[in-house]
C-alpha atoms as a PDB file:
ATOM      1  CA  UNK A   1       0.000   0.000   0.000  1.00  0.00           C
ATOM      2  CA  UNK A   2       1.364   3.428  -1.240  1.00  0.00           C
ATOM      3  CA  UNK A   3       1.455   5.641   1.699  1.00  0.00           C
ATOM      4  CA  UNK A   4       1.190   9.691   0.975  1.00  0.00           C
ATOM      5  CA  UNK A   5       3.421  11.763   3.121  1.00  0.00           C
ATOM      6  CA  UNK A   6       2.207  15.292   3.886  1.00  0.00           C
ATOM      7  CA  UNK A   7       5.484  17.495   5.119  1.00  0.00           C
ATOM      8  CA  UNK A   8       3.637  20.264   7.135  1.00  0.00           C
ATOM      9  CA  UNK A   9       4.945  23.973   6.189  1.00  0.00           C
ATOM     10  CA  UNK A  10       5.174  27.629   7.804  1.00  0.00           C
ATOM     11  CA  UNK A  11       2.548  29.689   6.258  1.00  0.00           C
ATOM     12  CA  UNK A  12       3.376  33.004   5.216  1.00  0.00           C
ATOM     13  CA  UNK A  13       1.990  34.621   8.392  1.00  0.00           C
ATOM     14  CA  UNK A  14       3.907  32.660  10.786  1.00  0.00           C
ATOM     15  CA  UNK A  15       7.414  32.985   8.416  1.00  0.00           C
ATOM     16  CA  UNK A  16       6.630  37.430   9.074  1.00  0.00           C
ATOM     17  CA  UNK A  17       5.775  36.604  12.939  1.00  0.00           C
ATOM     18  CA  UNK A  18       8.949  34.993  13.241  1.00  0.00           C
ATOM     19  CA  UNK A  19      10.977  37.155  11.359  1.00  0.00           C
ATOM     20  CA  UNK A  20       9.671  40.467  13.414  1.00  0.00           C
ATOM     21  CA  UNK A  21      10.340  38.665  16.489  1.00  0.00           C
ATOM     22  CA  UNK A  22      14.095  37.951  15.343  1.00  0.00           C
ATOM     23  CA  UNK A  23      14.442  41.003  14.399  1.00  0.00           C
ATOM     24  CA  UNK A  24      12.729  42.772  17.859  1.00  0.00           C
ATOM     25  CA  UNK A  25      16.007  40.845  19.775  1.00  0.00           C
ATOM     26  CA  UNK A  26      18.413  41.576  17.100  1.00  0.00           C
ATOM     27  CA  UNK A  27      17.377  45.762  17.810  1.00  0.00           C
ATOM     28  CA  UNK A  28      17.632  45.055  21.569  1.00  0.00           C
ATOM     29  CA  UNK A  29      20.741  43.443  21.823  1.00  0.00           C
ATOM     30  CA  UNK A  30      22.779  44.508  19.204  1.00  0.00           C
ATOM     31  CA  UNK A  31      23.682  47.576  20.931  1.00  0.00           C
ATOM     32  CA  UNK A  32      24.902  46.178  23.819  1.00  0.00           C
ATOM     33  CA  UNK A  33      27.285  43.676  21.775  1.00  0.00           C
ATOM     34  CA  UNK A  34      28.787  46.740  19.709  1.00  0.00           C
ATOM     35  CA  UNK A  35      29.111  48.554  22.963  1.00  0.00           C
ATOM     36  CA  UNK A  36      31.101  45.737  24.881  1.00  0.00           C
ATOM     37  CA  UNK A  37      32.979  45.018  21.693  1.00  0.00           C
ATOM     38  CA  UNK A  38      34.016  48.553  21.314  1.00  0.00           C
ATOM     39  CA  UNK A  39      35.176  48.790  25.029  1.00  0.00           C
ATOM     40  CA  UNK A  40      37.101  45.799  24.774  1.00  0.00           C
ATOM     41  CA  UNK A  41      38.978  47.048  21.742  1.00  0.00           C
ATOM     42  CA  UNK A  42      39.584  50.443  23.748  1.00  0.00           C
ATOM     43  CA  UNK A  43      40.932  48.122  26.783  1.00  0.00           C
ATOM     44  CA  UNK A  44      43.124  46.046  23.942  1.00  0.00           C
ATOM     45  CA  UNK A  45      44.565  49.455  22.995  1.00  0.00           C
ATOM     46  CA  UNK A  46      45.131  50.935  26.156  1.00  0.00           C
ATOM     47  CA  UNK A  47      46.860  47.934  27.270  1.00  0.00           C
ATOM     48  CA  UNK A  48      49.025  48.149  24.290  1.00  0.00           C
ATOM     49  CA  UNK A  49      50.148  52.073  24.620  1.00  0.00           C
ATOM     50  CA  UNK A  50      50.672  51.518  28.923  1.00  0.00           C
ATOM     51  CA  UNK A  51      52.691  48.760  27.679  1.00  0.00           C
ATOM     52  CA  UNK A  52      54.670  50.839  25.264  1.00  0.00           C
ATOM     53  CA  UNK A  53      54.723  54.100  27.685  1.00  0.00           C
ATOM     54  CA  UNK A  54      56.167  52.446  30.879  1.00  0.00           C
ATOM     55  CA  UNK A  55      58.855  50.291  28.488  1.00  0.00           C
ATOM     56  CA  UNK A  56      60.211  53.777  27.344  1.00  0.00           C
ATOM     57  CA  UNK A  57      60.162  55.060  30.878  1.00  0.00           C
ATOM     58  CA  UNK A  58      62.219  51.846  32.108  1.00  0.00           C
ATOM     59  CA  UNK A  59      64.460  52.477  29.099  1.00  0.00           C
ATOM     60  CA  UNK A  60      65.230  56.097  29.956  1.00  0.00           C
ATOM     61  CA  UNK A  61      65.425  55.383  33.683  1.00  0.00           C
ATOM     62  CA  UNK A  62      67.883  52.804  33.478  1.00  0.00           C
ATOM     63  CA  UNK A  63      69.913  53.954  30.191  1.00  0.00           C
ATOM     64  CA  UNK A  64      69.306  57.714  30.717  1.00  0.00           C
ATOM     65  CA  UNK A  65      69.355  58.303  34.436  1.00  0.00           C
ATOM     66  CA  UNK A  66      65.916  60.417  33.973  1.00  0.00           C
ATOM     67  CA  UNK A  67      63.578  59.769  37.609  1.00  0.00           C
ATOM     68  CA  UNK A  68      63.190  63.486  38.533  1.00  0.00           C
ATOM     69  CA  UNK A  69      59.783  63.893  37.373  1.00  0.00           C
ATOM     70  CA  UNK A  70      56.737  62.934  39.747  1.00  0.00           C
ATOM     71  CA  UNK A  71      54.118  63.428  41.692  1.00  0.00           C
ATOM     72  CA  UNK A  72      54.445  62.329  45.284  1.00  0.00           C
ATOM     73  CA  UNK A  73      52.143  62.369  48.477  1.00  0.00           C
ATOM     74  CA  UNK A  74      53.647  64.517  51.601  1.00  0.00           C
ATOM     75  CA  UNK A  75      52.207  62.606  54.694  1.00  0.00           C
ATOM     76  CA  UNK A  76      50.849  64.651  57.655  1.00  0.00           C
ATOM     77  CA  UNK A  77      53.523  66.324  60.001  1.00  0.00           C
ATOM     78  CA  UNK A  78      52.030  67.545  62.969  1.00  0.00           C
ATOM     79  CA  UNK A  79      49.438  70.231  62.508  1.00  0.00           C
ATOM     80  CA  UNK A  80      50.345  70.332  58.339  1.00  0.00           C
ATOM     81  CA  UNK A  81      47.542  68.039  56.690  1.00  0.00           C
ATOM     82  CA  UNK A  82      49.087  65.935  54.063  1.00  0.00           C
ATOM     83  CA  UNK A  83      49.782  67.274  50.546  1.00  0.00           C
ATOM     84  CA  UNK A  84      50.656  66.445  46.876  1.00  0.00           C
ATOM     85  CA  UNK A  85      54.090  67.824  45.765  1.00  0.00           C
ATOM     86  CA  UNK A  86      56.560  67.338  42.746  1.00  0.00           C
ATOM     87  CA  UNK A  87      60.091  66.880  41.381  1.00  0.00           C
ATOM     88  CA  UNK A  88      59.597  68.463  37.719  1.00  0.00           C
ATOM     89  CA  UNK A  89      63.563  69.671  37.428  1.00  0.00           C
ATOM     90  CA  UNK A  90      64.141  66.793  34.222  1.00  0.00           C
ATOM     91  CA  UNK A  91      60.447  66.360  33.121  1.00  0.00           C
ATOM     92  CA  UNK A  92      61.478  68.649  30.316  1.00  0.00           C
ATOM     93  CA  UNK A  93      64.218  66.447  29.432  1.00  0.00           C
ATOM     94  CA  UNK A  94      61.966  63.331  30.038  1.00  0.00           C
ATOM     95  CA  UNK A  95      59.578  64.921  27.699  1.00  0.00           C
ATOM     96  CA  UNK A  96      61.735  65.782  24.454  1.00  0.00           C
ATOM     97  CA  UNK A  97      63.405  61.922  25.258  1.00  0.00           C
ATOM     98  CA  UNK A  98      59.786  59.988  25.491  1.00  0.00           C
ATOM     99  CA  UNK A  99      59.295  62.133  21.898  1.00  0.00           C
ATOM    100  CA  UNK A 100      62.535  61.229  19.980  1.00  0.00           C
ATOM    101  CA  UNK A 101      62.165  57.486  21.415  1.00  0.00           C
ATOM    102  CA  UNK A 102      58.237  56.721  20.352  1.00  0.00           C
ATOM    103  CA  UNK A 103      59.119  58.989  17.361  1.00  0.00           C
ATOM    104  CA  UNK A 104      55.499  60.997  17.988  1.00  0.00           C
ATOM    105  CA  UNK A 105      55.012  64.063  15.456  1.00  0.00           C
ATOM    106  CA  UNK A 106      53.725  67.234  17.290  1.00  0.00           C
ATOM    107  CA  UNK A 107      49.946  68.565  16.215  1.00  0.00           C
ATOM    108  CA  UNK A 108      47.654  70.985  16.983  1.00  0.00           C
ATOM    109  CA  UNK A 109      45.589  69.932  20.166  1.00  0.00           C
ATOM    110  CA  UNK A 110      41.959  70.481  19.374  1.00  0.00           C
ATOM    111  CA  UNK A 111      40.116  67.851  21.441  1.00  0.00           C
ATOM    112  CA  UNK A 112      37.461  69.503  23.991  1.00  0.00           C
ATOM    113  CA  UNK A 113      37.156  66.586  26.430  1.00  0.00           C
ATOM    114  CA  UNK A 114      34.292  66.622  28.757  1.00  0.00           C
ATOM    115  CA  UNK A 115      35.070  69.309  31.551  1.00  0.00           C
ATOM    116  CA  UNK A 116      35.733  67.460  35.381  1.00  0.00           C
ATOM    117  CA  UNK A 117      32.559  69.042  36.645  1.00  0.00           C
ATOM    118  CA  UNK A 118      30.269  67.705  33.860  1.00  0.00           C
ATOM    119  CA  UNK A 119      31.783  64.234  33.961  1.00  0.00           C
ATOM    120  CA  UNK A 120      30.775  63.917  37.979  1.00  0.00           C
ATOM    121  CA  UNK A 121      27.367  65.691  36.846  1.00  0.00           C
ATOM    122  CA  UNK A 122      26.492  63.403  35.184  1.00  0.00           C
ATOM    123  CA  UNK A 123      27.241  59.969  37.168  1.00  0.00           C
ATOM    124  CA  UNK A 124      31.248  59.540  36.526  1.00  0.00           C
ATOM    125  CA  UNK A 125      33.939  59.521  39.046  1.00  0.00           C
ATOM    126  CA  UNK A 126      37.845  60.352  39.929  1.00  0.00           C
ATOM    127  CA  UNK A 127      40.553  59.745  41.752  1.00  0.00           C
ATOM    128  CA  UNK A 128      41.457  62.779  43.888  1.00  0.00           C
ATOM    129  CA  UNK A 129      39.860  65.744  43.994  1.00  0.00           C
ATOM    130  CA  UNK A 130      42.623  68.384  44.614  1.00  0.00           C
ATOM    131  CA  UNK A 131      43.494  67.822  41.112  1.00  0.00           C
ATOM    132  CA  UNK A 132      41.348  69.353  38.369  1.00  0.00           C
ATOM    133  CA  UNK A 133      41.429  67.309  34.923  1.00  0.00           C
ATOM    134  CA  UNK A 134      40.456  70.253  32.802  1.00  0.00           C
ATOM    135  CA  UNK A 135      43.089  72.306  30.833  1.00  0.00           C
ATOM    136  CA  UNK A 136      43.610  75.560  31.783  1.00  0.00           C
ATOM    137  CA  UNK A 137      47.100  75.953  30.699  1.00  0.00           C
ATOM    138  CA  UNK A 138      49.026  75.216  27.322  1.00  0.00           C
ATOM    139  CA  UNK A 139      49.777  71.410  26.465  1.00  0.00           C
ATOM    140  CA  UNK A 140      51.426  69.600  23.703  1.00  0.00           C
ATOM    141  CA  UNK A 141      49.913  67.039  21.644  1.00  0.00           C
ATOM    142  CA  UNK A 142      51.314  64.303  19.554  1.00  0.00           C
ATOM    143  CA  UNK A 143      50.258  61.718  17.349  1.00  0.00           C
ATOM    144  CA  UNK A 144      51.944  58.194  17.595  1.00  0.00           C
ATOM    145  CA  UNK A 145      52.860  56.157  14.629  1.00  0.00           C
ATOM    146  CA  UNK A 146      49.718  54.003  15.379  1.00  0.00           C
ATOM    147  CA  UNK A 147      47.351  57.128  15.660  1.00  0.00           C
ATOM    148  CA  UNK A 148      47.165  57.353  19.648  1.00  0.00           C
ATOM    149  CA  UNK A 149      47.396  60.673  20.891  1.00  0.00           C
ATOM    150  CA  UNK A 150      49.850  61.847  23.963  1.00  0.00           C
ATOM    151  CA  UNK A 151      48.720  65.269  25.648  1.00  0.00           C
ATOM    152  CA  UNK A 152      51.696  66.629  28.172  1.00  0.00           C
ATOM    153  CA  UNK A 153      51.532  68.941  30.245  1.00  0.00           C
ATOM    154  CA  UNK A 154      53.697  71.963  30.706  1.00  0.00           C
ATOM    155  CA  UNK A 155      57.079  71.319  31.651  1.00  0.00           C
ATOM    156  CA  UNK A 156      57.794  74.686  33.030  1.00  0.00           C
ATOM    157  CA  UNK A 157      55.255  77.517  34.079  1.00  0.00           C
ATOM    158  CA  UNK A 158      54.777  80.331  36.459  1.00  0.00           C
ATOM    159  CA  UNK A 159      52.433  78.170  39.088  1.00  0.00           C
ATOM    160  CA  UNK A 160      52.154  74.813  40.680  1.00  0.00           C
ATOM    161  CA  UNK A 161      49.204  73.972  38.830  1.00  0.00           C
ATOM    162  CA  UNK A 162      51.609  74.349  35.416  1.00  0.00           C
ATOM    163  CA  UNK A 163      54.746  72.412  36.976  1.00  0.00           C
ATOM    164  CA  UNK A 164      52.530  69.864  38.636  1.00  0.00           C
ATOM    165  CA  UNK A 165      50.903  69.228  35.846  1.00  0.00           C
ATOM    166  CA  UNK A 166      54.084  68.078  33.665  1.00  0.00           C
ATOM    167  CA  UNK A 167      54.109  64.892  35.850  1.00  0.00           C
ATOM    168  CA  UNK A 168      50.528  63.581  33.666  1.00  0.00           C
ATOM    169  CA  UNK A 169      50.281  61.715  30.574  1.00  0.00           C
ATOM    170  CA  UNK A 170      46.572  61.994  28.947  1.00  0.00           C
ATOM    171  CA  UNK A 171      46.406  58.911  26.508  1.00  0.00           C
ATOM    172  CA  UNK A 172      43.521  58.985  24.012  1.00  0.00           C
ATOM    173  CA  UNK A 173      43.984  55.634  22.806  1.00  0.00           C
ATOM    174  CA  UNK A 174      41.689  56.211  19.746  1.00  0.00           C
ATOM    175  CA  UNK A 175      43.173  59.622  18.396  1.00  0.00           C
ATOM    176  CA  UNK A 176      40.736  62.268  16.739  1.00  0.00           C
ATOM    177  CA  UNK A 177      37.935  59.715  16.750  1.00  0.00           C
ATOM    178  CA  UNK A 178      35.062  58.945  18.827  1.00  0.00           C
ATOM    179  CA  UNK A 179      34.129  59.049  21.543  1.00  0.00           C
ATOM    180  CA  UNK A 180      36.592  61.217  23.485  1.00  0.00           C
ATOM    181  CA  UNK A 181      35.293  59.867  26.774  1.00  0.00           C
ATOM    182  CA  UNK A 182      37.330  59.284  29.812  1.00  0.00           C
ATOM    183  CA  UNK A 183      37.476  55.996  31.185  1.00  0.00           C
ATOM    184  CA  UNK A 184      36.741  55.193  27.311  1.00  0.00           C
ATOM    185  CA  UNK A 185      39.558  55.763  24.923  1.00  0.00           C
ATOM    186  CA  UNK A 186      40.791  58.627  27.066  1.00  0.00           C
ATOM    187  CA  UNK A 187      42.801  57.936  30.331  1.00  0.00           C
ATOM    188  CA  UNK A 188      44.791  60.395  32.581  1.00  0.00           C
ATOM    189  CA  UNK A 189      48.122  59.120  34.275  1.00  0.00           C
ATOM    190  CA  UNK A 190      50.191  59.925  36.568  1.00  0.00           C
ATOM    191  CA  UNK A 191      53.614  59.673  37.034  1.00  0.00           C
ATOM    192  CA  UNK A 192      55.232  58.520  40.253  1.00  0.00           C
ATOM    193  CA  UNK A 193      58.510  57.502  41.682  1.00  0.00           C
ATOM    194  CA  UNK A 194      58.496  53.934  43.050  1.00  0.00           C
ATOM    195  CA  UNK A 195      61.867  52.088  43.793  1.00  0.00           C
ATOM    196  CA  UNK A 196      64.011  54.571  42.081  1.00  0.00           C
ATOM    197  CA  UNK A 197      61.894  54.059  38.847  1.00  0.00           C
ATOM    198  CA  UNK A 198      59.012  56.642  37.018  1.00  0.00           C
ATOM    199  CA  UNK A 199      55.752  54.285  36.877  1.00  0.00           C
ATOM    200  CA  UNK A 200      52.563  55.031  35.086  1.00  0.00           C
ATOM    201  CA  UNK A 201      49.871  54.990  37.613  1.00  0.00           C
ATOM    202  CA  UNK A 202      46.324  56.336  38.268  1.00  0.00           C
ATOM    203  CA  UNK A 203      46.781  56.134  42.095  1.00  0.00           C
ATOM    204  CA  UNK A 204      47.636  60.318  42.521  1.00  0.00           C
ATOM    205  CA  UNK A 205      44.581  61.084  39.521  1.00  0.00           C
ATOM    206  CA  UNK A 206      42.120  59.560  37.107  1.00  0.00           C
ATOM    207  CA  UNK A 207      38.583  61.024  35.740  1.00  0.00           C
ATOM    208  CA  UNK A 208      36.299  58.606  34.063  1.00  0.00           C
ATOM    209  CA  UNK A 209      32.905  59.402  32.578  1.00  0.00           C
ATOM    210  CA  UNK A 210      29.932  57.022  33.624  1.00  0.00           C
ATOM    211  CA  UNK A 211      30.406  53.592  32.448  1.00  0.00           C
ATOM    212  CA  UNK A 212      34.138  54.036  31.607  1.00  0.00           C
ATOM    213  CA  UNK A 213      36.791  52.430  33.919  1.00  0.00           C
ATOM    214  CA  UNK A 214      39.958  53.105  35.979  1.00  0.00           C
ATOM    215  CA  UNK A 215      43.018  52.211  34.070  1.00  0.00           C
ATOM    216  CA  UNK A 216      43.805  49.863  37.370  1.00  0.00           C
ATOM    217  CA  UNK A 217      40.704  48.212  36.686  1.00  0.00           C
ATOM    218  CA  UNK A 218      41.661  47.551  32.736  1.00  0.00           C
ATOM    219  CA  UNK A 219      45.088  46.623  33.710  1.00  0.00           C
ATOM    220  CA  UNK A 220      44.345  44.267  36.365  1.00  0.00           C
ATOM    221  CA  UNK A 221      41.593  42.915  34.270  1.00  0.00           C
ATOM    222  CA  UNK A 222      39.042  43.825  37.070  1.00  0.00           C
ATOM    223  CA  UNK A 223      35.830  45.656  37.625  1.00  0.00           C
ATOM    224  CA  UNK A 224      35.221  49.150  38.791  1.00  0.00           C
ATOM    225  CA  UNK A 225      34.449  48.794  42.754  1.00  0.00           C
ATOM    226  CA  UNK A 226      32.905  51.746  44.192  1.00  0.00           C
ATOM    227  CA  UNK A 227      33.370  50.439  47.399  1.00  0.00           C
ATOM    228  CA  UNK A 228      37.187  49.785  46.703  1.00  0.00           C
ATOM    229  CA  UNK A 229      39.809  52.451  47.756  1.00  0.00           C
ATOM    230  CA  UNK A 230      40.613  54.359  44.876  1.00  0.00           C
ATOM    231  CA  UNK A 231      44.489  56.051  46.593  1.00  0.00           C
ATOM    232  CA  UNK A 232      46.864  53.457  47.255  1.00  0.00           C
ATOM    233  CA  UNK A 233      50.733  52.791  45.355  1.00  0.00           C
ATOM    234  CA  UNK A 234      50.490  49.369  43.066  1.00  0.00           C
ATOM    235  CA  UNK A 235      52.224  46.653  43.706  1.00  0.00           C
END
């Protein structure tokens, strides 16, 4: 006996259903995917420029002799709270050697980064506030080989706030391109002294915008802990 096999189909109906429901997820979950893949490949490049930075620095501290340009904690004496001070006397030197060595060409700095009171405004946080992240005074900008951009500070100037400020490194891992965001493609550094040798740190100052993170936090591969002491020297 011939048996007739009947293969039941989607009708036309349920094949549009379907296809609006796919594409209902795709539109709610797309953006987050894009969004955690482009923070990931802003992590992958800071990574990569730290990496590069703090080599140079360990080549021109040990080759060059060049420590005398840092930021440092005084601790409380007596009735004097503590304070931030500074050894800036070879961060000029330290500046035109970190130049020649990464062989960054000098450009016009244009960026307008989100001002420090705006960023805590609007839900984002910082290491330290005795130190103001905005701009005030002249800085020099250069553009790696690999499109990063370094912003220095002044290495001389007529006030603390200029000579303190030679001891940062901004790194804006992503150059003129979006988004310009702290704690996104853009991350302030410090420079300390630690066992005779200039380190790269965020322990003295850091700004990030909300939903960027600490350069600890990238480096160590770890979240952003609110409840997690944000001052300390890494080990």
């Amino acid at each position: 006996m011939n048996k007739k096999i009947f293969q039941d189909g989607f009708t036309l109906a349920e094949v549009l259903i379907t296809l609006g429901i796919i594409g209902v997820v795709a539109a709610m979950t797309l953006p987050t995917l894009i969004g955690k893949y482009q923070m990931k490949s802003f992590e992958v490049a800071f990574k990569k420029q730290y990496a590069v930075l703090q080599d140079t620095f360990n080549y021109l501290n040990l080759e060059e002799g060049l420590t005398k340009c840092y930021v440092y904690l005084v601790p409380q004496n007596g009735d004097i709270p503590s304070h931030y001070a500074f050894e800036y006397s070879e961060c000029s030197t330290l500046q035109e050697e970190l130049v020649n060595k990464l062989n960054l060409q000098e450009i016009e700095y244009f960026h307008k980064y989100a001002k420090q009171s705006d960023v805590l405004t609007n839900g984002g946080a910082m290491v330290n506030g005795s130190v103001t992240h905005d701009f005030s005074s002249p800085v020099k900008a250069y553009l790696s080989k690999d499109g990063a951009i370094y912003i220095l500070g002044p290495n001389q100037g007529g006030n603390m706030i200029d000579r303190n400020r030679s001891s940062y490194i901004v790194l804006d891992v992503n150059g003129s391109k979006k988004p310009n965001k702290w704690g996104y493609d853009v991350f302030w550094l410090t420079i300390v002294l630690k066992n005779n040798k200039i380190m790269l740190t965020d322990e003295l100052a850091s700004l990030i915008e909300k939903g960027g993170r600490f350069p600890r936090d990238i480096l160590r591969n770890q979240n952003n802990d609110p409840n997690k002491p944000v001052t300390f020297y890494w080990k």
